[in-house]
N, C-alpha and C. Protein backbone atom coordinates (compact mmCIF):
# COMPACT_ATOMS: atom_id res chain seq x y z
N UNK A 1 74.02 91.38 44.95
CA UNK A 1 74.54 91.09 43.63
C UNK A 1 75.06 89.65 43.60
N UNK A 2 74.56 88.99 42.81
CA UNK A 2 75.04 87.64 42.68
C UNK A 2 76.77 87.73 42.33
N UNK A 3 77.56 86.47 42.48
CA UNK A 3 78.48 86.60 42.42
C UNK A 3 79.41 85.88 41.25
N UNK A 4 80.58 86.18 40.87
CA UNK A 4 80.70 85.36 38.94
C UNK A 4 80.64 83.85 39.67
N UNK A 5 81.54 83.62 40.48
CA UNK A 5 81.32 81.96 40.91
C UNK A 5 80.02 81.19 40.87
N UNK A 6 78.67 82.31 41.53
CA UNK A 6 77.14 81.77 41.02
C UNK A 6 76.98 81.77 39.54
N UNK A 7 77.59 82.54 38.83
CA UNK A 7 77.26 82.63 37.55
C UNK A 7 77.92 81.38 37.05
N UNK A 8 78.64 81.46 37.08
CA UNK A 8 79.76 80.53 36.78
C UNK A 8 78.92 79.11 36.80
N UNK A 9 78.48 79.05 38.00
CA UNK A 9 77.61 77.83 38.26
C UNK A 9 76.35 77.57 37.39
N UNK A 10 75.92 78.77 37.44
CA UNK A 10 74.46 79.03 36.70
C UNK A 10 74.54 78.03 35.27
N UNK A 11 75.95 78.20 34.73
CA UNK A 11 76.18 78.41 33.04
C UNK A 11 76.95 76.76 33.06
N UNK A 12 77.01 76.19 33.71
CA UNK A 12 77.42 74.92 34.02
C UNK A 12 76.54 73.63 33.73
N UNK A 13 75.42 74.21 35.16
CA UNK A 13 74.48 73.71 35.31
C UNK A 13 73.06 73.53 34.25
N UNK A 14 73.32 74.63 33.29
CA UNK A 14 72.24 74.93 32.66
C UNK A 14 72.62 73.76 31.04
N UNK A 15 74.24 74.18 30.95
CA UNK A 15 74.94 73.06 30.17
C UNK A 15 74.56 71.88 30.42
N UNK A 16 74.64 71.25 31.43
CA UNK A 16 74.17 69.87 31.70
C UNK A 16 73.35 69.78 31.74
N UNK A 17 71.67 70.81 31.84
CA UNK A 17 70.82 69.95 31.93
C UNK A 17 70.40 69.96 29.87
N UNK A 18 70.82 70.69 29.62
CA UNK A 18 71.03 70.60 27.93
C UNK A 18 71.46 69.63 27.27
N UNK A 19 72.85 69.40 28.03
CA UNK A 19 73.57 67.80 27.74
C UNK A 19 72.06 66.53 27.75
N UNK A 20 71.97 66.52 29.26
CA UNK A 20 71.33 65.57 29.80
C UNK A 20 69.95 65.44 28.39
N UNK A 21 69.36 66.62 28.35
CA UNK A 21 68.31 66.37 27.10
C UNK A 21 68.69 65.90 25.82
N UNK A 22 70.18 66.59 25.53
CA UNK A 22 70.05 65.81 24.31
C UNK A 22 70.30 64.22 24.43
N UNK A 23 70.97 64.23 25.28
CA UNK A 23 71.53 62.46 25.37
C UNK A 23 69.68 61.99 25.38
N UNK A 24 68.92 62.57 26.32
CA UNK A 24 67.67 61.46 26.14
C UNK A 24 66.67 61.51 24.71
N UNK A 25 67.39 62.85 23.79
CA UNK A 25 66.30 62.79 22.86
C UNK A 25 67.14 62.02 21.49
N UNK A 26 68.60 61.82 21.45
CA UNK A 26 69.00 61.54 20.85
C UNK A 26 68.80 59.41 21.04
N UNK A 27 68.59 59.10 22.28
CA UNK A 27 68.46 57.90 23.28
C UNK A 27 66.92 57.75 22.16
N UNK A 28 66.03 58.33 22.58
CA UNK A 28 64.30 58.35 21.85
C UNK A 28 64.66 58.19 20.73
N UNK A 29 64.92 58.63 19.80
CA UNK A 29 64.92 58.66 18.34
C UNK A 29 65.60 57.30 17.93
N UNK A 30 66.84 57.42 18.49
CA UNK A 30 67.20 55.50 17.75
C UNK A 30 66.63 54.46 18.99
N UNK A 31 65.66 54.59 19.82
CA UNK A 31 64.51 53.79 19.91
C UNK A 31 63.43 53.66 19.23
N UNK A 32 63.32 54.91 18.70
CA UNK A 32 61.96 54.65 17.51
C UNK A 32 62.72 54.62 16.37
N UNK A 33 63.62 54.73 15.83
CA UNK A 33 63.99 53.96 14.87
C UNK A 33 64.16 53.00 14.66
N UNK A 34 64.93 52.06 15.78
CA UNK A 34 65.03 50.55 15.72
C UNK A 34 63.78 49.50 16.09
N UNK A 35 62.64 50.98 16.77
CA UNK A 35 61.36 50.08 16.90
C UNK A 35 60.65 50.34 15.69
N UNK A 36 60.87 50.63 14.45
CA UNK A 36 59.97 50.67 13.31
C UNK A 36 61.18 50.02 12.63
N UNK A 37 61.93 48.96 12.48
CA UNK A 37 62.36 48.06 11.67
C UNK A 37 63.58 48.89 10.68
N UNK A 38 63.95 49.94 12.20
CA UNK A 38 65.37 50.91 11.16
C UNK A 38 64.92 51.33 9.96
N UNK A 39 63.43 52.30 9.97
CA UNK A 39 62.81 53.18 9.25
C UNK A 39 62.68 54.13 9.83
N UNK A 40 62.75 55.56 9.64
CA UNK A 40 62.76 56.57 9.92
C UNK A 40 60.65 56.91 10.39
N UNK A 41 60.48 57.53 11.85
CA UNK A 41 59.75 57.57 12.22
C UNK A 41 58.74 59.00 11.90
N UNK A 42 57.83 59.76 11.89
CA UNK A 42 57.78 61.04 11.83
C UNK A 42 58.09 61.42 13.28
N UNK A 43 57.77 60.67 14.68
CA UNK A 43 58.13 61.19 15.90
C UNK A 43 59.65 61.29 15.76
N UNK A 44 60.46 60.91 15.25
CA UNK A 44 62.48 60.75 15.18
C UNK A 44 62.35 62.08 14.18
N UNK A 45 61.71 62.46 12.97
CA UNK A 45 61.74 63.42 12.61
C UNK A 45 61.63 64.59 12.94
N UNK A 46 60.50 64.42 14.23
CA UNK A 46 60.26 65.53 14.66
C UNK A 46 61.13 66.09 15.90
N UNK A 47 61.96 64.80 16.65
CA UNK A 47 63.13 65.34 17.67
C UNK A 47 64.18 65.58 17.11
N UNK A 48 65.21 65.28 15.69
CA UNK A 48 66.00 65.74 14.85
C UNK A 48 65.78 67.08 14.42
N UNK A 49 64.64 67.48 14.04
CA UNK A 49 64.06 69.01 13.77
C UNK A 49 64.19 69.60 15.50
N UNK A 50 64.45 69.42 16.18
CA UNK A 50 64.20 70.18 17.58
C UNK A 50 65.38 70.09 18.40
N UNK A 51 66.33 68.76 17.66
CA UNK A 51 67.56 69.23 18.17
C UNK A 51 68.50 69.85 17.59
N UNK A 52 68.26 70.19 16.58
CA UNK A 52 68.37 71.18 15.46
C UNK A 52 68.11 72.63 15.63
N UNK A 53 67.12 72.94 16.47
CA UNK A 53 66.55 73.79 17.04
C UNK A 53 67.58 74.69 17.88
N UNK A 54 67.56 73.60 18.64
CA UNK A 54 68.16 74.20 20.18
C UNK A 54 70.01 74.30 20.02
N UNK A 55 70.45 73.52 18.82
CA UNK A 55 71.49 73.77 18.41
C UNK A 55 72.58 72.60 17.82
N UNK A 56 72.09 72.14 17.91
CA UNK A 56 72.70 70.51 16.92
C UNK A 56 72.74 70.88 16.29
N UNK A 57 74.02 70.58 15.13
CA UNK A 57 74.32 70.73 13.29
C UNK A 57 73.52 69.16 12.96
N UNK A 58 73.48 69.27 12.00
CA UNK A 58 72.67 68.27 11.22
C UNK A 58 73.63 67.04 11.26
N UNK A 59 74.63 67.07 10.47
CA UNK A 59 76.10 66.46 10.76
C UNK A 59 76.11 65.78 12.09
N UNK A 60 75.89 66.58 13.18
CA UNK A 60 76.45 65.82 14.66
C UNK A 60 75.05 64.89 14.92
N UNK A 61 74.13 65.56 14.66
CA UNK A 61 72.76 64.46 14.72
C UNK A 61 73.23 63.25 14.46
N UNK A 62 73.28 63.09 12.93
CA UNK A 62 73.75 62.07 11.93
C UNK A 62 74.55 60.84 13.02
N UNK A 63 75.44 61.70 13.25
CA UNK A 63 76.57 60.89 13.83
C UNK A 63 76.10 60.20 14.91
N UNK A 64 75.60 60.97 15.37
CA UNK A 64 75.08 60.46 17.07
C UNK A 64 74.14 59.75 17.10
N UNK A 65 73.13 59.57 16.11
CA UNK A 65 71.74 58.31 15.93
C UNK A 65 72.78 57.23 15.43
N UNK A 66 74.33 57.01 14.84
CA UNK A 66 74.43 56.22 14.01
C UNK A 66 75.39 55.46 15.54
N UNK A 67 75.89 56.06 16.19
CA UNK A 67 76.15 55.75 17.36
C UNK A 67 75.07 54.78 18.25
N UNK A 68 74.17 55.55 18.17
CA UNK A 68 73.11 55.19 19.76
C UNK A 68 72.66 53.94 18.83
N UNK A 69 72.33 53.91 17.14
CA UNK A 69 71.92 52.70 17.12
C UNK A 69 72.47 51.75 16.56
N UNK A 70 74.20 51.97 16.96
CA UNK A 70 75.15 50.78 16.18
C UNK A 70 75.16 50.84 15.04
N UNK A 71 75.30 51.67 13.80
CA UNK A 71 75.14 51.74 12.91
C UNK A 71 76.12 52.62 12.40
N UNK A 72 76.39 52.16 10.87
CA UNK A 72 77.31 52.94 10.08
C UNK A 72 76.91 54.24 9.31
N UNK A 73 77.31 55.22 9.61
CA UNK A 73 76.49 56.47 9.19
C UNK A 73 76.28 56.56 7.28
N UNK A 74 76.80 55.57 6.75
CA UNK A 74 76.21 55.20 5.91
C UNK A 74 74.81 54.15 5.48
N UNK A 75 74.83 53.80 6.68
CA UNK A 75 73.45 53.18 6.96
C UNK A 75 72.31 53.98 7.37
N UNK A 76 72.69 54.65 8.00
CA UNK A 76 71.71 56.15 8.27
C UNK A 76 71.13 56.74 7.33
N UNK A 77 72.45 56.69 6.40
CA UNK A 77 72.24 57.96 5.48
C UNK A 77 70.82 57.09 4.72
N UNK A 78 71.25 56.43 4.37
CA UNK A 78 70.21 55.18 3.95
C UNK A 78 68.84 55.52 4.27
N UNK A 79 68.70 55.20 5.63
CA UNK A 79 67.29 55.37 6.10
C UNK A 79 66.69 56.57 5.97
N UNK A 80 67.72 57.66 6.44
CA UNK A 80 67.21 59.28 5.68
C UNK A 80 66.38 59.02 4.32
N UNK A 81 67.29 58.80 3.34
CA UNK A 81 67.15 58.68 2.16
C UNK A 81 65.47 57.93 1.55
N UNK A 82 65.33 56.80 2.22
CA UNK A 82 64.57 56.02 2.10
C UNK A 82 63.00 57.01 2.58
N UNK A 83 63.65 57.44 3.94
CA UNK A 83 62.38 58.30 4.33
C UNK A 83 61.57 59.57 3.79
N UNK A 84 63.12 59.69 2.86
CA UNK A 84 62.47 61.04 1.50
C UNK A 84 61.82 60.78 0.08
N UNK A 85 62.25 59.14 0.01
CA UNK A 85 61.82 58.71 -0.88
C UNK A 85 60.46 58.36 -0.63
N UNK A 86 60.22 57.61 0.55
CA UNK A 86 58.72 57.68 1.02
C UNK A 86 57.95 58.38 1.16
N UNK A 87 58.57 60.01 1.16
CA UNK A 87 57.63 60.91 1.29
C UNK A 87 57.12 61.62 0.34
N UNK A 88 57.73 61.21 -1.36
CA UNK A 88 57.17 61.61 -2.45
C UNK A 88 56.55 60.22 -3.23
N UNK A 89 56.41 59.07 -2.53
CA UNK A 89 55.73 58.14 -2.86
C UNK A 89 54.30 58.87 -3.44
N UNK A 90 53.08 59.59 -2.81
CA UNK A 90 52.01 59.85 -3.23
C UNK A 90 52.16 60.54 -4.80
N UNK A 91 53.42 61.40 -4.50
CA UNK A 91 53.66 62.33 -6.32
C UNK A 91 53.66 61.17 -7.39
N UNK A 92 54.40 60.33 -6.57
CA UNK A 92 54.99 59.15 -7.90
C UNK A 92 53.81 58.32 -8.48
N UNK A 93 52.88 57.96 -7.26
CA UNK A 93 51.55 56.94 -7.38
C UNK A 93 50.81 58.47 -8.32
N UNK A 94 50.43 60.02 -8.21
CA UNK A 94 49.60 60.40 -8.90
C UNK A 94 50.55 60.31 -10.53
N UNK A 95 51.44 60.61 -10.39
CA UNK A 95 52.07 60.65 -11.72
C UNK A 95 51.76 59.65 -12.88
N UNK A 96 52.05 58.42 -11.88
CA UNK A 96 51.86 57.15 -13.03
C UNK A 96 49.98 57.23 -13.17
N UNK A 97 48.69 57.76 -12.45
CA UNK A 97 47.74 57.86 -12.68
C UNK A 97 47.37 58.71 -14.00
N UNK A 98 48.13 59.87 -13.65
CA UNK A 98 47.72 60.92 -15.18
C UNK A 98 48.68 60.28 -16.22
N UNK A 99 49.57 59.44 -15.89
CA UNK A 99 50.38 58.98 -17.62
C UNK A 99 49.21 57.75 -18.23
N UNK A 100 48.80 57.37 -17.30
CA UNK A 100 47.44 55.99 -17.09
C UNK A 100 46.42 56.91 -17.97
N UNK A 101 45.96 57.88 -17.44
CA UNK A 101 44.47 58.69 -17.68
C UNK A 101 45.03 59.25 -19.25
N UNK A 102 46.05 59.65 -19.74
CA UNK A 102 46.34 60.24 -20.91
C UNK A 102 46.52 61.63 -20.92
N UNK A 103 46.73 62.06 -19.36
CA UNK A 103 46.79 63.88 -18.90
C UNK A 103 48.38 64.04 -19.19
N UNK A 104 49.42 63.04 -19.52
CA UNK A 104 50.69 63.21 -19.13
C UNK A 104 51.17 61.88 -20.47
N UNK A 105 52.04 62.78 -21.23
CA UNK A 105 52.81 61.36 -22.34
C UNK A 105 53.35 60.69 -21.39
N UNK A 106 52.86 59.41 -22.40
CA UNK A 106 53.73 57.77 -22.07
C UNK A 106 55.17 58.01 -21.66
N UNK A 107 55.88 58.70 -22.32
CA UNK A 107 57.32 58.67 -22.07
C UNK A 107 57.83 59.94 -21.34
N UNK A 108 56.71 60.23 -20.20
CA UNK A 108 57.34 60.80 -19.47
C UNK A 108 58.14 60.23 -18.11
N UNK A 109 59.62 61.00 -17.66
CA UNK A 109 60.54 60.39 -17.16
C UNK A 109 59.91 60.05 -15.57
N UNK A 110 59.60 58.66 -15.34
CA UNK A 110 58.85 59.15 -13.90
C UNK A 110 59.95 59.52 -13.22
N UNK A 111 59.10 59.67 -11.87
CA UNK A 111 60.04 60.56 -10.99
C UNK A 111 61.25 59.83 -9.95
N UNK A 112 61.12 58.42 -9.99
CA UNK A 112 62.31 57.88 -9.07
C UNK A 112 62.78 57.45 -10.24
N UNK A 113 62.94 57.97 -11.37
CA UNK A 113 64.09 57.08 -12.26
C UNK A 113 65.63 57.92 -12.48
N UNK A 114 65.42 59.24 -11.60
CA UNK A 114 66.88 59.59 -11.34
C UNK A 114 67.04 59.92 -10.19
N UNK A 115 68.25 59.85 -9.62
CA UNK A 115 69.03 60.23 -8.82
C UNK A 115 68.50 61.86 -8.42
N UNK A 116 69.14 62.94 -9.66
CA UNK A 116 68.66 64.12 -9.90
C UNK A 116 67.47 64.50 -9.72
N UNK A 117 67.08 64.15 -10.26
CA UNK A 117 65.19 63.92 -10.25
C UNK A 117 64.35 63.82 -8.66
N UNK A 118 64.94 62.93 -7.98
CA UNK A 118 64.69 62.53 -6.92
C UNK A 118 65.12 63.89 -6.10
N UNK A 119 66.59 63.68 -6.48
CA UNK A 119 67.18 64.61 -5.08
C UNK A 119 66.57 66.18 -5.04
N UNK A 120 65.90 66.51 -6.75
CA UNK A 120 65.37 68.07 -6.95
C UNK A 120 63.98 67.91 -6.18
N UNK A 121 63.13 66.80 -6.12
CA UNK A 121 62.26 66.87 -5.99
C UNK A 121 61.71 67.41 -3.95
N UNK A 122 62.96 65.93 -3.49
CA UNK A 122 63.39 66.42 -1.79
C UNK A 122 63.58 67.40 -1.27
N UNK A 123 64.48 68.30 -2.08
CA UNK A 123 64.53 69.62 -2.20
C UNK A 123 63.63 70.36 -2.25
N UNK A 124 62.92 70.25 -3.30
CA UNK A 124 61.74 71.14 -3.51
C UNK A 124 60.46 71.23 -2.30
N UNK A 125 60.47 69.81 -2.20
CA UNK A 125 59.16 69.37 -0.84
C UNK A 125 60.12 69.99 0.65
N UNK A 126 60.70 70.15 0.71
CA UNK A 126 61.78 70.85 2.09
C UNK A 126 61.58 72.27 1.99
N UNK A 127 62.03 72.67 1.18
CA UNK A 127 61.38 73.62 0.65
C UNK A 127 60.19 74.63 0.92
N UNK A 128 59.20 73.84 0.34
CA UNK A 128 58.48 74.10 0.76
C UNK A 128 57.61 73.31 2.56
N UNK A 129 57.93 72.62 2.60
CA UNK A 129 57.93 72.25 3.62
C UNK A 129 58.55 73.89 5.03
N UNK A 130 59.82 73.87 4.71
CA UNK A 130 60.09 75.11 5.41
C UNK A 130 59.05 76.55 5.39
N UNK A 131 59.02 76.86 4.36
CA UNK A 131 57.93 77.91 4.09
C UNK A 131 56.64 77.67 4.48
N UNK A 132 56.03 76.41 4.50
CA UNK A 132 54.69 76.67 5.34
C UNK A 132 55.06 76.29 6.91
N UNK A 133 55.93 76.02 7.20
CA UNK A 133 56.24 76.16 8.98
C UNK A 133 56.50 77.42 9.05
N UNK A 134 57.02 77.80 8.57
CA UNK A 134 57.43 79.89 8.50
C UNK A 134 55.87 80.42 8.24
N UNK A 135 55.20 80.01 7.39
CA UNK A 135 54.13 80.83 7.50
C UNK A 135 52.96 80.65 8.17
N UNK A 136 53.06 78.84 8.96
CA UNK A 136 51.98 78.60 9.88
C UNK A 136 52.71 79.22 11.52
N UNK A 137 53.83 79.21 12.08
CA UNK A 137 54.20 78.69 13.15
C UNK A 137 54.99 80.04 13.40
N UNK A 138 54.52 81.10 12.82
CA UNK A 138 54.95 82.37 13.43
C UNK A 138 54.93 82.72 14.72
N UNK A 139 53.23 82.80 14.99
CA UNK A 139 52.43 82.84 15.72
C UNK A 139 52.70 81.76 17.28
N UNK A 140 52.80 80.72 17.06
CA UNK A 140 53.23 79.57 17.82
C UNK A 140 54.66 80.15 18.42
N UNK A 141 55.32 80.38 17.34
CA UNK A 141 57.15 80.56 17.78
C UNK A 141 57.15 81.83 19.03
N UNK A 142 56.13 83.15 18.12
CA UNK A 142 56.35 84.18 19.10
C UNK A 142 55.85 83.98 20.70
N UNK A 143 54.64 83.17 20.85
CA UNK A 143 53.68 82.52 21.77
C UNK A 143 55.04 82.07 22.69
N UNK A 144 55.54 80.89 22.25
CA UNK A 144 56.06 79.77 23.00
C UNK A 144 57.39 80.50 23.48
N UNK A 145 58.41 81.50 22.61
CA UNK A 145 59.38 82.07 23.23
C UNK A 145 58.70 82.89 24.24
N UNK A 146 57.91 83.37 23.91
CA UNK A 146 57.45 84.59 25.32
C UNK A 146 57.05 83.74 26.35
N UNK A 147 56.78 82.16 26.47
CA UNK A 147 56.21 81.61 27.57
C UNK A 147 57.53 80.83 28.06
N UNK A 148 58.78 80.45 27.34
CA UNK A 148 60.02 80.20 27.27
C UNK A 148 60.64 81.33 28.46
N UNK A 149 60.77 82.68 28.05
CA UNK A 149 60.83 84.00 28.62
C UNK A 149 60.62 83.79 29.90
N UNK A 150 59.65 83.46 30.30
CA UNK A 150 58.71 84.09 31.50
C UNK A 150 58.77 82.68 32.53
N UNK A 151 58.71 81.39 31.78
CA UNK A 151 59.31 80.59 32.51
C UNK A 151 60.43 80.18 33.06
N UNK A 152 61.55 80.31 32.03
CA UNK A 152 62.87 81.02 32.43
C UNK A 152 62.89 81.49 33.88
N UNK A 153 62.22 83.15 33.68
CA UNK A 153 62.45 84.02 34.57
C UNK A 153 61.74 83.66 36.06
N UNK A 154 60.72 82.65 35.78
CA UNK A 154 60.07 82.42 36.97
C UNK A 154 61.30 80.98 37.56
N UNK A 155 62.03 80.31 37.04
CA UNK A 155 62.62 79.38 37.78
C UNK A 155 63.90 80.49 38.05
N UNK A 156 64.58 81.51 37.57
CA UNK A 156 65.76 82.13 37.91
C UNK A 156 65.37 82.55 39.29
N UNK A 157 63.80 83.14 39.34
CA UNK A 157 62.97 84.05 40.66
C UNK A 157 63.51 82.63 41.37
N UNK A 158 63.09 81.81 41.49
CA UNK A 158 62.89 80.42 42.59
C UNK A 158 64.33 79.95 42.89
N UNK A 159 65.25 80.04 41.65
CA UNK A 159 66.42 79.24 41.86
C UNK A 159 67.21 80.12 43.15
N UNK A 160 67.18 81.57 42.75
CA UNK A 160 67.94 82.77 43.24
C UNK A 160 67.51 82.37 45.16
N UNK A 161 66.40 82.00 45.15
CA UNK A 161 65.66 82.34 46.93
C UNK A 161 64.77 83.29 46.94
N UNK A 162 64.96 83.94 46.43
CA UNK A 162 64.49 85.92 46.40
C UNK A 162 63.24 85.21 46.76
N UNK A 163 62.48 84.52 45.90
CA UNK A 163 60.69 84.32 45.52
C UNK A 163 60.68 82.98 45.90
N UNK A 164 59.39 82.79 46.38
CA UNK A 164 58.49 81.13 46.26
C UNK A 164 58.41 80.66 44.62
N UNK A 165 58.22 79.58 44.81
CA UNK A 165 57.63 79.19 43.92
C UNK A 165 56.18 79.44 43.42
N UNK A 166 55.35 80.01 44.26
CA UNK A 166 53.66 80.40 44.23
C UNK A 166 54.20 81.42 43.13
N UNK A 167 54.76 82.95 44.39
CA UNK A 167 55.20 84.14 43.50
C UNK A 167 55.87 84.17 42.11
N UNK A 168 56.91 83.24 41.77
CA UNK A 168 57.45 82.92 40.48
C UNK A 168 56.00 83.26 39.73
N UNK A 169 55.37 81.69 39.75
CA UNK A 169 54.27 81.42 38.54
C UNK A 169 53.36 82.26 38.76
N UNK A 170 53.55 83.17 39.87
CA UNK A 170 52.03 84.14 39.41
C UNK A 170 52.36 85.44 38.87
N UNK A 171 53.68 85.60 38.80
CA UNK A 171 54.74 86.61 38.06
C UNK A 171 54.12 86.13 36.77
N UNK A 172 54.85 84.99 36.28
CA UNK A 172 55.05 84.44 35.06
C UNK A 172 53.21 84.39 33.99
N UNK A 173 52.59 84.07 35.24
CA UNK A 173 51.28 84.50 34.34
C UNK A 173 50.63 85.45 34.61
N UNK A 174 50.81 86.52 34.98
CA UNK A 174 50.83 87.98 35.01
C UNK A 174 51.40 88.50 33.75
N UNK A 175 52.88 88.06 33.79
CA UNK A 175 53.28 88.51 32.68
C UNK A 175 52.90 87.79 30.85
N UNK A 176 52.19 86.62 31.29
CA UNK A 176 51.70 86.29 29.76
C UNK A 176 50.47 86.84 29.12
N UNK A 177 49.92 87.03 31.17
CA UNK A 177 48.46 87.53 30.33
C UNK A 177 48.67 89.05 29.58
N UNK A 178 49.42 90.15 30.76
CA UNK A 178 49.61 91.22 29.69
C UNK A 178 50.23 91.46 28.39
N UNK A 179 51.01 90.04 28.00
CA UNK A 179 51.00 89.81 26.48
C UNK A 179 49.64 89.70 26.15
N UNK A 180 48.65 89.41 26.45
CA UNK A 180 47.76 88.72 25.60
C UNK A 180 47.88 87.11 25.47
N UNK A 181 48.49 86.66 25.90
CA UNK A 181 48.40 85.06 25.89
C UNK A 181 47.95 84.75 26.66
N UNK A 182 46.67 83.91 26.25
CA UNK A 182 45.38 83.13 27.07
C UNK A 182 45.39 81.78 27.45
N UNK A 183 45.85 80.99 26.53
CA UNK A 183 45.81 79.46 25.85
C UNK A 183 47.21 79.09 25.25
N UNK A 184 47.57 78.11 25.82
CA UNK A 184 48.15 77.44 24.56
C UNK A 184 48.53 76.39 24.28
N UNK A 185 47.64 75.87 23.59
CA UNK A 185 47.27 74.29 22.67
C UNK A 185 48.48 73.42 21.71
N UNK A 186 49.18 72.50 22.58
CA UNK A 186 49.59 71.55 21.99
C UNK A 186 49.00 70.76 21.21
């Protein structure tokens, strides 16, 4: 029987190497931010969404890119902002096309001319944005926790002594194949 002092250790160690990741993904992101001219990147988007994941509030993100890249978290907020505005750029370019073509009256309000307007629209694309990751990445999520699972369990086998490292991973894909998991494509 392991003992609480191993545990103890276990839950320490596992903290720091958590720490240690976020410090390097939070380190990545205001490198690619300050390497695209302090514009928001889709790769910075996509480690903000993942440290988000694993348990970052949105809030402490914020704070901590405005840190790593010298910056006033009102300057951040900025570049957020900017990066949502960029991302309904294509709505805005078709909009002014159909007020052009005569599909849409002249005096309709385009879409960056409010505040409101804007901020419903971010909303709305998040939105949906969320709902097709929910309805593409089911499949992926259940996949990757069960290989999460099993990898886990194959470094606990190795950490403990009990097992090799051979035995771990041939546990671990033993146990994916009788899931049914064959492949899986990054």
């Amino acid at each position: 029987m392991l003992s609480p002092e191993y545990l103890d250790g276990i839950a320490e160690s596992i903290k720091a190497i958590f720490s240690e990741l976020e410090t390097k993904i939070l380190s990545d992101i205001a490198r690619r931010i300050s390497g695209a001219d302090f514009q928001m990147t889709p790769s910075a988007e996509f480690q903000i969404y993942k440290l988000q994941q694993i348990g970052a509030s949105s809030k402490y993100v914020r704070q901590q890119i405005a840190k790593y890249l010298n910056i006033s978290e009102k300057e951040l907020n900025k570049i957020f902002k900017e990066a949502a505005i960029k991302s309904i750029q294509p709505d805005v370019l078709l909009q002014k096309a159909m007020i052009d073509a005569g599909m849409l009256p002249k005096d309709t309000i385009p879409l960056t001319a409010s505040p409101a307007i804007t901020q419903t629209l971010i909303a709305d694309l998040q939105r949906t944005k969320n709902t097709m990751k929910k309805m593409t990445g089911t499949i992926a999520i259940d996949s990757t926790g069960l290989i999460n699972k099993y990898l886990d369990q194959a470094q606990l086998m190795v950490q403990s002594g009990a097992f090799t490292k051979e035995k771990a991973i041939e546990t671990a894909v033993n146990n994916l194949a009788r899931e049914n998991i064959q492949v899986m494509d990054y």
